[in-house]
PDB file of N, CA and C in Angstrom:
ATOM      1  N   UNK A   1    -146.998  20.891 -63.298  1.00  0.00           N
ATOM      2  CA  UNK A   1    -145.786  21.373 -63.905  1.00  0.00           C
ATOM      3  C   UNK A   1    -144.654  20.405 -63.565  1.00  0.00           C
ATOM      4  N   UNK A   2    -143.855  20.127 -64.665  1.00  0.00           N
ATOM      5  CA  UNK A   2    -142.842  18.911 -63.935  1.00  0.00           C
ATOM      6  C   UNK A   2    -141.419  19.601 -63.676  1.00  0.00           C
ATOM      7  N   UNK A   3    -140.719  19.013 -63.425  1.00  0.00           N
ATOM      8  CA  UNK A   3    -139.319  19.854 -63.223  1.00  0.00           C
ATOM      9  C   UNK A   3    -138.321  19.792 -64.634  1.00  0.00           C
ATOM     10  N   UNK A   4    -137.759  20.543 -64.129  1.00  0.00           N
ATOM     11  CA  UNK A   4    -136.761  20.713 -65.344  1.00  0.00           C
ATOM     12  C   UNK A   4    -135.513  19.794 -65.474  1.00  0.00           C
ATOM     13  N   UNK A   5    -135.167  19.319 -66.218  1.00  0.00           N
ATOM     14  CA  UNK A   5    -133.808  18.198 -66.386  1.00  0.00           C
ATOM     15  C   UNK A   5    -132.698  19.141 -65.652  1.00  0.00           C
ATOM     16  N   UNK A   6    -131.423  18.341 -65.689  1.00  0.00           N
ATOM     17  CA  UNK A   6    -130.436  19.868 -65.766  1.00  0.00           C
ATOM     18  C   UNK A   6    -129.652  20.838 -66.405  1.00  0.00           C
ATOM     19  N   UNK A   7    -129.807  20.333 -67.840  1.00  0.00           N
ATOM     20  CA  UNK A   7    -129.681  20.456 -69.154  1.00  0.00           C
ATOM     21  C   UNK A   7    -130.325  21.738 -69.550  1.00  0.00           C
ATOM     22  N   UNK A   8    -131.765  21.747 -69.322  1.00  0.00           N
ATOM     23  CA  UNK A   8    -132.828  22.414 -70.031  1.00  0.00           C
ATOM     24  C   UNK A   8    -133.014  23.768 -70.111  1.00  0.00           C
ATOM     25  N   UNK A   9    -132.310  24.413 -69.061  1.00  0.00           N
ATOM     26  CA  UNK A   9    -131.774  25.719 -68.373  1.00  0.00           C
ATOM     27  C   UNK A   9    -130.643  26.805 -68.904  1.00  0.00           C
ATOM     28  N   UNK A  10    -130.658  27.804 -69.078  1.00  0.00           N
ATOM     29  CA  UNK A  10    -129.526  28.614 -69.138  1.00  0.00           C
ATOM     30  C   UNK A  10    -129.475  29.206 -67.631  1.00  0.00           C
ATOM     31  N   UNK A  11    -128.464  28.760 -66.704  1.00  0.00           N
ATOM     32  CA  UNK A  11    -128.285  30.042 -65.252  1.00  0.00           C
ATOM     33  C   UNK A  11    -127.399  31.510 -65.971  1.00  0.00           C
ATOM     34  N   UNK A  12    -127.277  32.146 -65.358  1.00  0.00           N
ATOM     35  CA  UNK A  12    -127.340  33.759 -65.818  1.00  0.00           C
ATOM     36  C   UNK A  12    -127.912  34.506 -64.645  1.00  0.00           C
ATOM     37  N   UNK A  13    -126.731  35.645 -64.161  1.00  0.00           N
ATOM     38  CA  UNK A  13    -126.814  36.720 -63.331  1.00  0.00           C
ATOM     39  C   UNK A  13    -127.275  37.841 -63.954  1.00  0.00           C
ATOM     40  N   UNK A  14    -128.412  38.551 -63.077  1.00  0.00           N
ATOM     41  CA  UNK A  14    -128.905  40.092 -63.745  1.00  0.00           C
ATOM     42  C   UNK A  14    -129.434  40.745 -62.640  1.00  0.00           C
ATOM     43  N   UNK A  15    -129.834  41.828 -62.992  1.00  0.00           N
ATOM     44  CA  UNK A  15    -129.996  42.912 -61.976  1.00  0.00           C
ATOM     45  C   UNK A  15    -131.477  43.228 -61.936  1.00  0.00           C
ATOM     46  N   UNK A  16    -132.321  43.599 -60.739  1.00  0.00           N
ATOM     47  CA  UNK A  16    -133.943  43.320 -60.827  1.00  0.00           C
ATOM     48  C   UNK A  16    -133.906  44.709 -60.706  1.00  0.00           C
ATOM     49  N   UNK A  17    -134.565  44.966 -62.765  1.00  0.00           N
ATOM     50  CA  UNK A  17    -135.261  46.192 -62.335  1.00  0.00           C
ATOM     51  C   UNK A  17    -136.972  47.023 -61.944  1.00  0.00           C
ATOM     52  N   UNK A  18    -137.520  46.199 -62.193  1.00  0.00           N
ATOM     53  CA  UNK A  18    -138.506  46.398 -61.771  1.00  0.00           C
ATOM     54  C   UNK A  18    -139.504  45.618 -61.287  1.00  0.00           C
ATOM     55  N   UNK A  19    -140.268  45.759 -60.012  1.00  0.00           N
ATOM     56  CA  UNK A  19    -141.006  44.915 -59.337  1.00  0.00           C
ATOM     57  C   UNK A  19    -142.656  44.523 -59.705  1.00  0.00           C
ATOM     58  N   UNK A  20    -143.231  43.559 -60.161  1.00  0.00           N
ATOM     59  CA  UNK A  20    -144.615  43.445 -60.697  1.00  0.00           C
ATOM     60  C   UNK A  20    -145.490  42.754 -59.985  1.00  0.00           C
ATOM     61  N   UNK A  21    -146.982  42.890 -60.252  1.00  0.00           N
ATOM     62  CA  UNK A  21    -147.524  41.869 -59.499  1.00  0.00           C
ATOM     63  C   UNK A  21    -147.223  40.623 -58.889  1.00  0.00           C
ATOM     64  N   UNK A  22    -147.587  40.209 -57.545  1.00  0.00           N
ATOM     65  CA  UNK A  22    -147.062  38.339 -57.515  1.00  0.00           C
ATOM     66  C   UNK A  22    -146.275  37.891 -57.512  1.00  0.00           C
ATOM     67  N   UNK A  23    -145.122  38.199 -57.496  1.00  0.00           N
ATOM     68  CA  UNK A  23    -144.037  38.185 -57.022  1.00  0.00           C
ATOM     69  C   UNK A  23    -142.985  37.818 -58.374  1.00  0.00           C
ATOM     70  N   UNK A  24    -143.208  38.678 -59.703  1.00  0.00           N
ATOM     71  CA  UNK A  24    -142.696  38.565 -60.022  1.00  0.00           C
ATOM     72  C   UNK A  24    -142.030  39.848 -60.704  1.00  0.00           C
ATOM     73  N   UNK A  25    -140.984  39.772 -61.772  1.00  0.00           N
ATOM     74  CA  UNK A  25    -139.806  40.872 -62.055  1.00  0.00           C
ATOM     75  C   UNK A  25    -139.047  40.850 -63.157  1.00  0.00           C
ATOM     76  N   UNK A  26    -138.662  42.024 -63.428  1.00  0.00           N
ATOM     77  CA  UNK A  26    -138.615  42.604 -64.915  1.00  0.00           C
ATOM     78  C   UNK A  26    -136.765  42.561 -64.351  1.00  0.00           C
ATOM     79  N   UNK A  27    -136.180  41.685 -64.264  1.00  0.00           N
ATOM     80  CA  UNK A  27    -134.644  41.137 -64.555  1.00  0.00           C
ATOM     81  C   UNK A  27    -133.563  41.792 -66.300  1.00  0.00           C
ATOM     82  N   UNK A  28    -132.442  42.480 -65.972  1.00  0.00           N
ATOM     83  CA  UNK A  28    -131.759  42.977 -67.011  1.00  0.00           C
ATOM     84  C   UNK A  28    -130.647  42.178 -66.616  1.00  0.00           C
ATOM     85  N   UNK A  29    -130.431  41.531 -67.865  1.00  0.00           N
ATOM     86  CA  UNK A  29    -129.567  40.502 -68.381  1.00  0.00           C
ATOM     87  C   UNK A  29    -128.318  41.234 -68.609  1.00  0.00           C
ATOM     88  N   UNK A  30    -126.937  40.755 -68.638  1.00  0.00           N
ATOM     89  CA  UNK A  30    -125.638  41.437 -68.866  1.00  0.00           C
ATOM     90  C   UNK A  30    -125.458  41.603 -70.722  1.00  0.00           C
ATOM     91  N   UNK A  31    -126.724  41.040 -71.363  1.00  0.00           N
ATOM     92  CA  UNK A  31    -126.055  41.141 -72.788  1.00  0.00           C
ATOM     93  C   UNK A  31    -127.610  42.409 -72.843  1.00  0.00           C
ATOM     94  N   UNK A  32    -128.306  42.932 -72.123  1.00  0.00           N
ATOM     95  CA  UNK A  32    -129.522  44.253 -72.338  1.00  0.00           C
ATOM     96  C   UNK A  32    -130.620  43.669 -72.575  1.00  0.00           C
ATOM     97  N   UNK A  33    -130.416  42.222 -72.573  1.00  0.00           N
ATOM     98  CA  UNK A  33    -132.272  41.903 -72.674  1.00  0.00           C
ATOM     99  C   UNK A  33    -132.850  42.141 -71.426  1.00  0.00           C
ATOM    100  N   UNK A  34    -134.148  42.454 -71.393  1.00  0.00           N
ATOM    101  CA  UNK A  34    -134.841  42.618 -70.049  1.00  0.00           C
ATOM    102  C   UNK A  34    -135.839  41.133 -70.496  1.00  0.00           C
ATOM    103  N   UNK A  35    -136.013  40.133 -69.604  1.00  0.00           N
ATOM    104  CA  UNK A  35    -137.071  39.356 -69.074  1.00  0.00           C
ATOM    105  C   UNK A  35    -137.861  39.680 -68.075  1.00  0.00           C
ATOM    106  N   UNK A  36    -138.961  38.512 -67.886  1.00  0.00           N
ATOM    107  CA  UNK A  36    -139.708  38.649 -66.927  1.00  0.00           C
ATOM    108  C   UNK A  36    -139.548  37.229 -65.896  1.00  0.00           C
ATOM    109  N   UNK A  37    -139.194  37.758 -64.580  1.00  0.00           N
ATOM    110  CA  UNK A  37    -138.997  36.582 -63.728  1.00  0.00           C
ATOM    111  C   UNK A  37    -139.691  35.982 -62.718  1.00  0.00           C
ATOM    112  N   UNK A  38    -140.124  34.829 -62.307  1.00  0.00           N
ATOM    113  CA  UNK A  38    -140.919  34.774 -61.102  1.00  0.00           C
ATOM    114  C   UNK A  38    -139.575  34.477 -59.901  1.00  0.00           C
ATOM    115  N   UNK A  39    -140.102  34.578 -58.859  1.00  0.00           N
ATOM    116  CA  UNK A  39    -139.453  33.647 -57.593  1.00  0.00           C
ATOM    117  C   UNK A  39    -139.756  32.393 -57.544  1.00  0.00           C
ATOM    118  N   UNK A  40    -138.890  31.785 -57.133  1.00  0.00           N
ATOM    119  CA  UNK A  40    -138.734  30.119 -56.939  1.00  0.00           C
ATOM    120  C   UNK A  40    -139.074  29.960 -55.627  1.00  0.00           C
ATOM    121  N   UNK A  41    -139.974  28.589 -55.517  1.00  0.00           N
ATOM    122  CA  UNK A  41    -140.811  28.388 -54.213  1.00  0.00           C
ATOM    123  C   UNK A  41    -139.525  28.426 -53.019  1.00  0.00           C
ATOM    124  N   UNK A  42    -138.267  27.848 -53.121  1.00  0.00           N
ATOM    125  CA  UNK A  42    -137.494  28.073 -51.901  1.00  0.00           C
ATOM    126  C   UNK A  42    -137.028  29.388 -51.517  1.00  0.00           C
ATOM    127  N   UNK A  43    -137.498  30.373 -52.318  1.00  0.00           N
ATOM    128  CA  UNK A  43    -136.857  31.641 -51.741  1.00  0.00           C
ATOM    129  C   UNK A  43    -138.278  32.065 -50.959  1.00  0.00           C
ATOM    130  N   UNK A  44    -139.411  31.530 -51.703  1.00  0.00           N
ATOM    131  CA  UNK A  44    -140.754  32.415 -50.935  1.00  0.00           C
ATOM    132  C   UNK A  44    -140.816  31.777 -49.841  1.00  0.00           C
ATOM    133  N   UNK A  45    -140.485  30.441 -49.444  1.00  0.00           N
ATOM    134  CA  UNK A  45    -140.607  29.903 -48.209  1.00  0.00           C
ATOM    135  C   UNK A  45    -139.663  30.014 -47.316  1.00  0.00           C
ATOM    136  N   UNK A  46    -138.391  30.549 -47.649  1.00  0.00           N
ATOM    137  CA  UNK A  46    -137.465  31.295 -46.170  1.00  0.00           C
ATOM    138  C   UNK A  46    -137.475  32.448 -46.607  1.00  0.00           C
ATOM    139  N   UNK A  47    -138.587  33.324 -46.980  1.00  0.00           N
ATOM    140  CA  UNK A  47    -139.022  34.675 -46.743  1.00  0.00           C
ATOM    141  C   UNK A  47    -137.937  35.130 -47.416  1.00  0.00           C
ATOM    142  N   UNK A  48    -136.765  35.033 -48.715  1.00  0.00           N
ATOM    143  CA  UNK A  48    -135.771  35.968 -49.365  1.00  0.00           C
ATOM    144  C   UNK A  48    -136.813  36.873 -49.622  1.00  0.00           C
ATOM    145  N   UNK A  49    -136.486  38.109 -49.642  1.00  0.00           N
ATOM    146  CA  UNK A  49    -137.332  39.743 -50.378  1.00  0.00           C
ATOM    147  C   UNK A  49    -136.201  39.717 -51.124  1.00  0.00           C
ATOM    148  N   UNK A  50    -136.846  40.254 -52.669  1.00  0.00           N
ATOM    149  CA  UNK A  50    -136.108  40.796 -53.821  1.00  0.00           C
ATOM    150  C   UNK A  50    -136.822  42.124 -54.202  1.00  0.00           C
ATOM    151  N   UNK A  51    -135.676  42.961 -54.049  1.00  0.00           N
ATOM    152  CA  UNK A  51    -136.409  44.466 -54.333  1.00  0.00           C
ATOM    153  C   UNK A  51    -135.752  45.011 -55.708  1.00  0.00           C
ATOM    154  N   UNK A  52    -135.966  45.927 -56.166  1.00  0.00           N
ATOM    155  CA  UNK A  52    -135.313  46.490 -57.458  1.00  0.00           C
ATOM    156  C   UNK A  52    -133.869  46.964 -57.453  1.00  0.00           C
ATOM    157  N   UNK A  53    -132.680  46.357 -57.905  1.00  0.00           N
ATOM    158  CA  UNK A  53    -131.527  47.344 -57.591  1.00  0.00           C
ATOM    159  C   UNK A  53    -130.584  45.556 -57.092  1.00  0.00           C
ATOM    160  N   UNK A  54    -131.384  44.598 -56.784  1.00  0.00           N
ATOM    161  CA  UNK A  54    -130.651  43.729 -56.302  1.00  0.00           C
ATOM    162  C   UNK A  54    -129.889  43.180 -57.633  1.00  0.00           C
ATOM    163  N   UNK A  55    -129.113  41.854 -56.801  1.00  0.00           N
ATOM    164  CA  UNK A  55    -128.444  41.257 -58.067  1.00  0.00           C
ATOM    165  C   UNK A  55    -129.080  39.738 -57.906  1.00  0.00           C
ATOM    166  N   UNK A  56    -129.326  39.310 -59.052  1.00  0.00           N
ATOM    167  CA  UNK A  56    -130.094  38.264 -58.909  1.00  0.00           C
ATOM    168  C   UNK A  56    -129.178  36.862 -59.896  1.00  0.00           C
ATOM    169  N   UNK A  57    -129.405  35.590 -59.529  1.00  0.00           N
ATOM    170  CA  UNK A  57    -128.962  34.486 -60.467  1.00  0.00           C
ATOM    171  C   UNK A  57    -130.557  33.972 -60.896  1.00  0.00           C
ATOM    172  N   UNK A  58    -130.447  33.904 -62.193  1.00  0.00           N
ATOM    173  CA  UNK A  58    -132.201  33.680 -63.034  1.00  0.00           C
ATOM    174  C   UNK A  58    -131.555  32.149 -63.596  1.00  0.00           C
ATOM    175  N   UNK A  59    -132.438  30.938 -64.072  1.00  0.00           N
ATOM    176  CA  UNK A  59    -132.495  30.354 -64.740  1.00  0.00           C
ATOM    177  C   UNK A  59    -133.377  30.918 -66.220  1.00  0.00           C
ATOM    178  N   UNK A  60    -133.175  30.304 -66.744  1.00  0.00           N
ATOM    179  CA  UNK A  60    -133.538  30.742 -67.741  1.00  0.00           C
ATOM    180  C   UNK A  60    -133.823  29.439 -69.144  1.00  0.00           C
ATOM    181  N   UNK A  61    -135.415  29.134 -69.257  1.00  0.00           N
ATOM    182  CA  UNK A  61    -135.576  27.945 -70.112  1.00  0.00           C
ATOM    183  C   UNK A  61    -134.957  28.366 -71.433  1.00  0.00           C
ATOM    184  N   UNK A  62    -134.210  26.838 -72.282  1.00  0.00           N
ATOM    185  CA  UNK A  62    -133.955  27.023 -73.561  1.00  0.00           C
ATOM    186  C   UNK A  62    -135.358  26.915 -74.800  1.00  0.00           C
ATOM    187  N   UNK A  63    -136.952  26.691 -73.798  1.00  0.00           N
ATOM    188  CA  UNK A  63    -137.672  26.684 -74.612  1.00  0.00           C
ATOM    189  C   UNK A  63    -138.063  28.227 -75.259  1.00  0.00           C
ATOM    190  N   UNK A  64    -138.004  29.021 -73.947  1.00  0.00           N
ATOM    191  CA  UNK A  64    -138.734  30.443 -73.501  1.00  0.00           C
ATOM    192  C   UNK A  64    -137.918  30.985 -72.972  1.00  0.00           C
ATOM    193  N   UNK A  65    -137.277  31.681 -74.136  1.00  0.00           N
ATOM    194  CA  UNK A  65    -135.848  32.764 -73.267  1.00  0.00           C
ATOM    195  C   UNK A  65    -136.552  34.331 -73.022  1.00  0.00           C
ATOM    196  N   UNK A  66    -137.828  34.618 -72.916  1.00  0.00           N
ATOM    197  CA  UNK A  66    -138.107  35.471 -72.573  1.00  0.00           C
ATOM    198  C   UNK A  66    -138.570  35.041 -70.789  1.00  0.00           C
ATOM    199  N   UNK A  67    -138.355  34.384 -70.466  1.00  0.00           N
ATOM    200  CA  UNK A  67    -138.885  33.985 -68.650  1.00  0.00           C
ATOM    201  C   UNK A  67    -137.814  33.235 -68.255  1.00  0.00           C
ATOM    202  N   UNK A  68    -137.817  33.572 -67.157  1.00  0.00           N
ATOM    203  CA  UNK A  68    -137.026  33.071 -66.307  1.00  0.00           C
ATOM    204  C   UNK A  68    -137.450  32.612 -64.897  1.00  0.00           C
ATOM    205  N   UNK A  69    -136.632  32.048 -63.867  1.00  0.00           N
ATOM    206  CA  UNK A  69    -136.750  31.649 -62.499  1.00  0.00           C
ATOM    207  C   UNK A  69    -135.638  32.437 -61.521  1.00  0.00           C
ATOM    208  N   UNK A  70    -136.233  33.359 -60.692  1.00  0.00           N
ATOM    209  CA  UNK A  70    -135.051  33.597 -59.658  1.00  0.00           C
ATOM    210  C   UNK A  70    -134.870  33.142 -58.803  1.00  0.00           C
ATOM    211  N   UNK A  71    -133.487  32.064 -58.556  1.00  0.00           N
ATOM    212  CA  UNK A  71    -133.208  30.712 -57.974  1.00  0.00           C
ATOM    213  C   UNK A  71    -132.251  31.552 -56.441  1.00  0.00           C
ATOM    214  N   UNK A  72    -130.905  32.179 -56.964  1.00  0.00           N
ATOM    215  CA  UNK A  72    -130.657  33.134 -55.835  1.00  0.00           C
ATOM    216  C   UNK A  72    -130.301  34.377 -55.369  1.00  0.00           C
ATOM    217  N   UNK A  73    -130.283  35.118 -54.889  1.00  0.00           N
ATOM    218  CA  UNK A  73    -130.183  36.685 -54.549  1.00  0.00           C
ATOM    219  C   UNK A  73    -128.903  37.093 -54.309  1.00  0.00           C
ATOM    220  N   UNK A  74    -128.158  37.815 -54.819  1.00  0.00           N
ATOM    221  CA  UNK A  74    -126.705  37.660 -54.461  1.00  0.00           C
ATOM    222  C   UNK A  74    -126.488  38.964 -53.471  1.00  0.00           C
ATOM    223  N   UNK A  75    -127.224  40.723 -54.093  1.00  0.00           N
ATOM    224  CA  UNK A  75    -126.830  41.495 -52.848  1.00  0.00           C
ATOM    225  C   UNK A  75    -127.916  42.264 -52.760  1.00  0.00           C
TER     226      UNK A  75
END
C-alpha cells in the first residue's frame, strides 16, 4: 500500500458511533453520512482506545469517500 500525497485526502471531524471487528468504526460525519473507519498504525502503537461516543479527526480519500482513516482522537 503506498502513502497518500497530501492533496489526496479530505481531514474531517466526526463522532464514533459504532465499534466493529479489527479495529475498525462506523464514524458520523457533521453533514449525516456515516462511513466506515480503520485506525491508523500510530494510534495502535501508543495504545490510543477509541470507543463509541468519542470525537474523532478521519481522513478521508477523494477516491473512496465511503472509508476513511482515524488519524486523531480528540475526547
Amino acid at each position: 500500500m503506498r502513502k497518500m500525497k497530501d492533496k489526496e485526502y479530505i481531514e474531517i471531524e466526526g463522532i464514533v458511533v459504532e465499534a466493529l471487528p479489527d479495529m475498525h468504526f462506523k464514524v458520523k460525519l457533521p453533514n449525516g453520512k456515516v462511513i466506515k473507519a480503520f485506525v491508523s498504525g500510530k494510534m495502535r502503537l501508543n495504545s490510543i482506545r477509541v470507543i463509541p461516543g468519542d470525537k474523532v479527526r478521519v481522513q478521508i480519500s477523494k477516491y473512496d469517500p465511503s472509508q476513511g482513516r482515524i488519524v486523531y482522537r480528540i475526547s
